[in-house]
N, C-alpha and C. Protein backbone atom coordinates (compact mmCIF):
# COMPACT_ATOMS: atom_id res chain seq x y z
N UNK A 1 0.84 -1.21 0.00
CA UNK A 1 0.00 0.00 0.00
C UNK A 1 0.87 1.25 0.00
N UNK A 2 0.72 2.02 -1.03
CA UNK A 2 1.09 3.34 -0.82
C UNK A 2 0.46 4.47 -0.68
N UNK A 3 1.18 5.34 0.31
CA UNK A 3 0.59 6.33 0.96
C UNK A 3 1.16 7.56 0.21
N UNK A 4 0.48 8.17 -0.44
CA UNK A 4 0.71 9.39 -0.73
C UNK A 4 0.19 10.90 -0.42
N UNK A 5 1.13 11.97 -0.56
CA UNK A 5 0.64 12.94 0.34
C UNK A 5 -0.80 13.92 -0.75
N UNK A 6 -0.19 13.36 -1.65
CA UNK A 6 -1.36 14.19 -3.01
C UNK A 6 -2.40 13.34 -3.37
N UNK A 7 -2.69 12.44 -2.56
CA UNK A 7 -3.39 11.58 -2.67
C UNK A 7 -4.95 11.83 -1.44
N UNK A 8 -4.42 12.66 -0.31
CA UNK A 8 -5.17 12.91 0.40
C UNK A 8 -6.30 13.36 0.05
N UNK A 9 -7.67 13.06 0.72
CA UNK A 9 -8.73 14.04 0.10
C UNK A 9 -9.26 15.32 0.70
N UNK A 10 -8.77 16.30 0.33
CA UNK A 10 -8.73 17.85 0.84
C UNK A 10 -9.79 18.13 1.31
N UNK A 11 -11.12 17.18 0.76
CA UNK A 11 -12.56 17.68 1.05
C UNK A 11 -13.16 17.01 2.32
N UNK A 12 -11.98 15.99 2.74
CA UNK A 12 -12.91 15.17 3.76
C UNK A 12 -13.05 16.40 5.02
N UNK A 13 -12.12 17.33 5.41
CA UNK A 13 -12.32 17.87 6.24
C UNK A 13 -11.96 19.36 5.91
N UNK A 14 -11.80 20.31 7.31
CA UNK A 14 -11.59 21.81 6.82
C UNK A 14 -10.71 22.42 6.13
N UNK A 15 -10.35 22.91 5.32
CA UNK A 15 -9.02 23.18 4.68
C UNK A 15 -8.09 24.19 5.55
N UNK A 16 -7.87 23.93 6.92
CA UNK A 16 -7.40 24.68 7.87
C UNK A 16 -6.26 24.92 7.70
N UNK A 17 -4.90 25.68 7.66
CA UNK A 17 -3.48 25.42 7.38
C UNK A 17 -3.10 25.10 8.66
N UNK A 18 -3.45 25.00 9.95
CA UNK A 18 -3.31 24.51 10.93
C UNK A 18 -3.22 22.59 10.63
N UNK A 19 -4.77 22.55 10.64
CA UNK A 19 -4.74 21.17 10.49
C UNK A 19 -4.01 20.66 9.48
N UNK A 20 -3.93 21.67 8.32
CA UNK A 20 -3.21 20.56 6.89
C UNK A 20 -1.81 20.37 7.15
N UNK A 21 -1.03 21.29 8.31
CA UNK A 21 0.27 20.73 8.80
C UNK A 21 0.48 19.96 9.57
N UNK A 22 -0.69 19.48 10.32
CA UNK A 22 -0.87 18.51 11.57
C UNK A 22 -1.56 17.00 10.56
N UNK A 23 -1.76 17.26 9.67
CA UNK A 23 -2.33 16.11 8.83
C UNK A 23 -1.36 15.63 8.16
N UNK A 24 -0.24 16.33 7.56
CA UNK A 24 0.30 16.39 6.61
C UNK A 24 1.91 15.75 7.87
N UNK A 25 1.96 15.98 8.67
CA UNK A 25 2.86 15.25 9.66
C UNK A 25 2.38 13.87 10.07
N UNK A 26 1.31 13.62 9.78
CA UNK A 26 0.67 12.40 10.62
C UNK A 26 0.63 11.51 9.21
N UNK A 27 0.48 12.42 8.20
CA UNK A 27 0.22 11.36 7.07
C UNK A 27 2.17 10.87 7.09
N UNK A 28 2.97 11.56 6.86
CA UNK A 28 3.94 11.73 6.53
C UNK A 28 4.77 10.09 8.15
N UNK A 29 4.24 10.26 8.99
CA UNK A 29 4.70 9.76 10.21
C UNK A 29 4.15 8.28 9.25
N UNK A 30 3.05 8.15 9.09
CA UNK A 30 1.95 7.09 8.85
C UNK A 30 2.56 6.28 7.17
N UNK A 31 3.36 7.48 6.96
CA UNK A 31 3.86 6.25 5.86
C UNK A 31 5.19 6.34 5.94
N UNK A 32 5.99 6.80 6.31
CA UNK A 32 7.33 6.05 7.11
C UNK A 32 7.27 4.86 7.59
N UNK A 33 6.29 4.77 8.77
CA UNK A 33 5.32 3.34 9.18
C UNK A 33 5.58 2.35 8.31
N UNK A 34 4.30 2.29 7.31
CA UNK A 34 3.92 1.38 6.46
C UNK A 34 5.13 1.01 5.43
N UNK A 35 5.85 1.83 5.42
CA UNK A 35 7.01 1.74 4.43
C UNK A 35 8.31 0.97 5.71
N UNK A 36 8.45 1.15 6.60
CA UNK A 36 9.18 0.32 7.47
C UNK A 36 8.41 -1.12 7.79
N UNK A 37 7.10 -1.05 7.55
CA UNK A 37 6.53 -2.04 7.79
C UNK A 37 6.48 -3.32 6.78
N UNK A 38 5.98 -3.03 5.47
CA UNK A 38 6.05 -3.30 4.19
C UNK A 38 6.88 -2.96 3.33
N UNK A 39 7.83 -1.89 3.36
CA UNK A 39 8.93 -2.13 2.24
C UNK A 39 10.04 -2.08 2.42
């Protein structure tokens, strides 16, 4: 599975620049993960 960051869907939630850096760290944490996990 790959996780990509342009892959996210912008609409699921607020387009906050707060949150999109707190999303955008968690996505980013979340596929380091999966990529230590699986590749």
């Amino acid at each position: 599975m790959q996780a990509s960051v342009g892959a996210w869907p912008s609409s699921e939630s607020d387009p906050l620049p707060d949150d999109g850096g707190f999303r955008l760290r968690q996505l980013k944490r979340r596929d380091a993960s999966l990529r230590g996990r699986f590749g």
